[in-house]
C-alpha atoms as a PDB file:
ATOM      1  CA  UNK A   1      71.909  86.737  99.501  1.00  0.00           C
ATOM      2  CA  UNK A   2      75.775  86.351  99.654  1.00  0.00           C
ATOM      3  CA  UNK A   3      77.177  83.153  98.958  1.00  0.00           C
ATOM      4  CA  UNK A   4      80.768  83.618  99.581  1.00  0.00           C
ATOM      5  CA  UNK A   5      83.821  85.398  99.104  1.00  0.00           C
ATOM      6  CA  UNK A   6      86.248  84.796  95.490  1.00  0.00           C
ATOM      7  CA  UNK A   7      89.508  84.013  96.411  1.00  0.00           C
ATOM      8  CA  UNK A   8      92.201  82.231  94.255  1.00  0.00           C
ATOM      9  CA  UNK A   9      94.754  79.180  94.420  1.00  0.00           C
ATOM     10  CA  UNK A  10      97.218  77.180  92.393  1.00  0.00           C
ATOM     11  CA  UNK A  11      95.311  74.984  90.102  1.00  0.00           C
ATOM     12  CA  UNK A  12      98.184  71.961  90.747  1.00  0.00           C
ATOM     13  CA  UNK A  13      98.837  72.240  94.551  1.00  0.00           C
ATOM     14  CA  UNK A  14      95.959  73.939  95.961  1.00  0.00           C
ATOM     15  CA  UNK A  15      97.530  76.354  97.694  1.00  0.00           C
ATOM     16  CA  UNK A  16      96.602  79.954  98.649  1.00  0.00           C
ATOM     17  CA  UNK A  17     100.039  81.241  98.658  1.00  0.00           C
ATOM     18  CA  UNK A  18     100.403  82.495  95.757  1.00  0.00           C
ATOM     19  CA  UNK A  19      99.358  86.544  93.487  1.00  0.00           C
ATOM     20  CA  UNK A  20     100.504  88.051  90.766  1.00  0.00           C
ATOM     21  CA  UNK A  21     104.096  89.989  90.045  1.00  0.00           C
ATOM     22  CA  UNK A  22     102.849  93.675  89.938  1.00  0.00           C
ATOM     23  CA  UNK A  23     104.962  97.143  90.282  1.00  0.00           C
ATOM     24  CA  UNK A  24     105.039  99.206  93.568  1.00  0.00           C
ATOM     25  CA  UNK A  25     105.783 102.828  94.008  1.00  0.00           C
ATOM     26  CA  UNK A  26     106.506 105.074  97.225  1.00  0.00           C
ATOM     27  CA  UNK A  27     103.676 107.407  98.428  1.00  0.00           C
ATOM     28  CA  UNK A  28     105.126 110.512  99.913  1.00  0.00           C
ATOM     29  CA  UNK A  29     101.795 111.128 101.461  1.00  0.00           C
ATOM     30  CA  UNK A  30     100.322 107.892 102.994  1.00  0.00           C
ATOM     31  CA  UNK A  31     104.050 107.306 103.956  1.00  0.00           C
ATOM     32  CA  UNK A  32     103.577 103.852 102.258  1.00  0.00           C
ATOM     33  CA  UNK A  33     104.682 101.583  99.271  1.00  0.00           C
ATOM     34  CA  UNK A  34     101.380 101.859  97.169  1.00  0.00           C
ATOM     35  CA  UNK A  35     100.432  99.561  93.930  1.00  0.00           C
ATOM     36  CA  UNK A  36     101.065 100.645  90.963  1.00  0.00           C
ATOM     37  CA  UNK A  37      99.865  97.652  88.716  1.00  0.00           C
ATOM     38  CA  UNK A  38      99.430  94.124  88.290  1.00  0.00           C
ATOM     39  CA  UNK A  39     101.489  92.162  85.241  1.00  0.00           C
ATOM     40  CA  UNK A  40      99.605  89.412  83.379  1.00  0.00           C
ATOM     41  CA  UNK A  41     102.503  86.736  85.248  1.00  0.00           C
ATOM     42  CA  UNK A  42     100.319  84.672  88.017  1.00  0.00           C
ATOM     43  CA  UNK A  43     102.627  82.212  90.225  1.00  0.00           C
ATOM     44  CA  UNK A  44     102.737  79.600  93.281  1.00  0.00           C
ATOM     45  CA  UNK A  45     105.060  79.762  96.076  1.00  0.00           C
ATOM     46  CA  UNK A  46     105.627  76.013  95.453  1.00  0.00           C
ATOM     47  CA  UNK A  47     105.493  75.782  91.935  1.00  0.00           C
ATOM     48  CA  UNK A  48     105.988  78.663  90.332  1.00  0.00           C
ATOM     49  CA  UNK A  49     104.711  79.813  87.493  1.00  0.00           C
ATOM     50  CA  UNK A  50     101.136  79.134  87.027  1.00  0.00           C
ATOM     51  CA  UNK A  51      97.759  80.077  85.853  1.00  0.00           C
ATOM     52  CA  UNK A  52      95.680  80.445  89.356  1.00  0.00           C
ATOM     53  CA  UNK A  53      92.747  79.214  89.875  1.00  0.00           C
ATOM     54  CA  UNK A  54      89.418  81.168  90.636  1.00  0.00           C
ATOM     55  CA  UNK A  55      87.116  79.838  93.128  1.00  0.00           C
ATOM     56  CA  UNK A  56      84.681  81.185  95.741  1.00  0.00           C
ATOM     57  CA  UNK A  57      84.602  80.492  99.576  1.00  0.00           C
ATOM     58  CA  UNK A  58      82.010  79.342 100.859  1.00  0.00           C
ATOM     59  CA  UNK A  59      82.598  77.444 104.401  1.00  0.00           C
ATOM     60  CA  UNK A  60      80.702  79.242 107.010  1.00  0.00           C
ATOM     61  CA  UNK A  61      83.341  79.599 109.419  1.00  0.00           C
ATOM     62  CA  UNK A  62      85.785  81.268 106.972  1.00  0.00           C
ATOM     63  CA  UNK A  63      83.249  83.406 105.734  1.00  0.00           C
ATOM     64  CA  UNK A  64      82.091  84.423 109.275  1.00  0.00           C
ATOM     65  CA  UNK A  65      86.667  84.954 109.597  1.00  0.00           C
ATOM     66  CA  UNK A  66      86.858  87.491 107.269  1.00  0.00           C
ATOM     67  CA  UNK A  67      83.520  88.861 108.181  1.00  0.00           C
ATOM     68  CA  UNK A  68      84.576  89.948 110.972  1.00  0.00           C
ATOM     69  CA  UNK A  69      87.875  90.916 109.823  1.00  0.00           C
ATOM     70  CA  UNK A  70      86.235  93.011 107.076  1.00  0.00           C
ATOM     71  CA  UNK A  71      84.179  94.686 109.931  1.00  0.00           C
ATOM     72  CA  UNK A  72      87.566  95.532 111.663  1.00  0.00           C
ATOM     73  CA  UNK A  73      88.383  97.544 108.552  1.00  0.00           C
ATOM     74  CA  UNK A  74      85.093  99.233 108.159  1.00  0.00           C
ATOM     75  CA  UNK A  75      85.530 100.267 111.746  1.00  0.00           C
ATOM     76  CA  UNK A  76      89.091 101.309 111.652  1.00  0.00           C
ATOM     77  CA  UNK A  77      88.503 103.830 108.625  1.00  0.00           C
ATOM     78  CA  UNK A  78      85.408 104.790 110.303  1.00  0.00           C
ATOM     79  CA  UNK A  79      87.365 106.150 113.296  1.00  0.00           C
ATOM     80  CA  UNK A  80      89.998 107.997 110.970  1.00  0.00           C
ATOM     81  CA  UNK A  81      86.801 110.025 109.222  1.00  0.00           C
ATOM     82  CA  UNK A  82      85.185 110.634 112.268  1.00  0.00           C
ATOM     83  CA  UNK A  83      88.416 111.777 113.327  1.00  0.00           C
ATOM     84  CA  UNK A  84      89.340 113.848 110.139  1.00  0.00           C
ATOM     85  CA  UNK A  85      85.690 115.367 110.378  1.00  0.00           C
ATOM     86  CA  UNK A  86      85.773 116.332 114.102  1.00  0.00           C
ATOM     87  CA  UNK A  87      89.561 118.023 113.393  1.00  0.00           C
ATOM     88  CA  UNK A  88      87.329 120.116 110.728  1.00  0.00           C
ATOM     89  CA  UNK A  89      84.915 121.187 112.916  1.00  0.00           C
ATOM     90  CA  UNK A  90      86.877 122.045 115.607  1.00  0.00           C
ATOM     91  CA  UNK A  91      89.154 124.050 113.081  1.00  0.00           C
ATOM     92  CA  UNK A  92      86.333 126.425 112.022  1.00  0.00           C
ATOM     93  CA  UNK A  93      84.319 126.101 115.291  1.00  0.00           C
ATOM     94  CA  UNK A  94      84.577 130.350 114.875  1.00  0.00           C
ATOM     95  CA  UNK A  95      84.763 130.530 111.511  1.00  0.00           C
ATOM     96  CA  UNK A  96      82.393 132.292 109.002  1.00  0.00           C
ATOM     97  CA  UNK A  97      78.857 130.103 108.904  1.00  0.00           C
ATOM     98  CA  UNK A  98      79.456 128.510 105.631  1.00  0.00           C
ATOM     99  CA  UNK A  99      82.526 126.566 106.592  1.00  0.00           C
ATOM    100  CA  UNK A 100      81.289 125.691 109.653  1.00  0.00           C
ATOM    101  CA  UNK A 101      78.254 123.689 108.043  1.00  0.00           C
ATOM    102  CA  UNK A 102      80.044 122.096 105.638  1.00  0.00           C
ATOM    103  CA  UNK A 103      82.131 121.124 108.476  1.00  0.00           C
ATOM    104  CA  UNK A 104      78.921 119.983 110.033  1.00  0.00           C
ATOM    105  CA  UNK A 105      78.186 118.037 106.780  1.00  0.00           C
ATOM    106  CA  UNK A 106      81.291 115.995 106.195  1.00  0.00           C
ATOM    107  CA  UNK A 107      81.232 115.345 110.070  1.00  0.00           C
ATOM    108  CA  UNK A 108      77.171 114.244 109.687  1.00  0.00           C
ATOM    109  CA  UNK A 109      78.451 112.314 107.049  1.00  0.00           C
ATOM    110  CA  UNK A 110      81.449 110.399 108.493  1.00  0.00           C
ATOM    111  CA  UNK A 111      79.228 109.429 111.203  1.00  0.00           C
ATOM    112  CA  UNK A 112      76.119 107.794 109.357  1.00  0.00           C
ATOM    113  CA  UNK A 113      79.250 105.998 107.228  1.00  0.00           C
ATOM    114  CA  UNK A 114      80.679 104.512 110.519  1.00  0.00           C
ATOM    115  CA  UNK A 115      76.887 103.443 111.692  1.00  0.00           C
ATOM    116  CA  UNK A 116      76.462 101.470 108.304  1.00  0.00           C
ATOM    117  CA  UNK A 117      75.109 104.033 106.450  1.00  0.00           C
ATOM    118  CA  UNK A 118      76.545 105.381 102.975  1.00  0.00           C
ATOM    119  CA  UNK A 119      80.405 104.165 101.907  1.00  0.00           C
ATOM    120  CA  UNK A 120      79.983 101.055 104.134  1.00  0.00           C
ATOM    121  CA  UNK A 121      79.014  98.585 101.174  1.00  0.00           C
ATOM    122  CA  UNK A 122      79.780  94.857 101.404  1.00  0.00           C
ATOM    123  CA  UNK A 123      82.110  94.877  98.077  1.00  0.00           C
ATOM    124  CA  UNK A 124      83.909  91.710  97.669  1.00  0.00           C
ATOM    125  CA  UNK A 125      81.435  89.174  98.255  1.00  0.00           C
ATOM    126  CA  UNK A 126      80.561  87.331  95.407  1.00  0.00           C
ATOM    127  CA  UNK A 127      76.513  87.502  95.145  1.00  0.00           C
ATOM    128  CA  UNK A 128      75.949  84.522  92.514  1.00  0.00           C
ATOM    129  CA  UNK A 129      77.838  81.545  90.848  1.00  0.00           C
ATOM    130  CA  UNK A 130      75.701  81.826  87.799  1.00  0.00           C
END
């Protein structure tokens, strides 16, 4: 059973406003500033440089917050595969019998991913605090 969600804060203020420094790039592709990787340097907006704290979340109604918000994703890139499979089929509705099932396939598959099926996992949650 899930018990929460690991999250991380300044171990002197408490506060959640806070990550590592890490390196960006440009992605030419996703049209988007994409990470690159995280440095070892953790800080706080409030007091700077720190050591952040791990902890879990485990109050219901922030759990059931990003729950749902987690759901939105799942949903969102859900609709782009469904989309990106359909655009497949459609593009060799008359092509040669091969392409058209694997067309079939990825669209098969994008569709048991949206309903919950395989590529929907619940990654992120932590499972146990021992």
């Amino acid at each position: 059973m899930m018990e929460g969600y690991l999250a991380y804060r300044c171990p002197h203020c408490g506060s959640d406003r806070c990550g590592n420094d890490a390196n960006a790039g440009w992605d030419v592709v996703l049209q988007q500033s994409v990470l690159l990787g995280e440095f070892d340097n953790q800080w706080c907006n409030d007091c700077g440089d720190v050591t952040l704290e791990e902890f879990t979340i485990t109050d219901p109604i922030e759990i059931a917050r990003i729950d749902a918000a987690r759901a939105d994703l799942r949903i969102q890139q859900g609709a782009l595969r469904l989309l990106s499979a359909g655009e497949a089929v459609l593009a060799v509705r008359h092509g040669p019998d091969a392409a058209r099932s694997a067309a079939f396939d990825q669209l098969h598959s994008a569709i048991s991913a949206a309903r919950g099926g395989s590529g929907a996992g619940s990654g992120g949650r932590a499972s146990s605090l021992a």
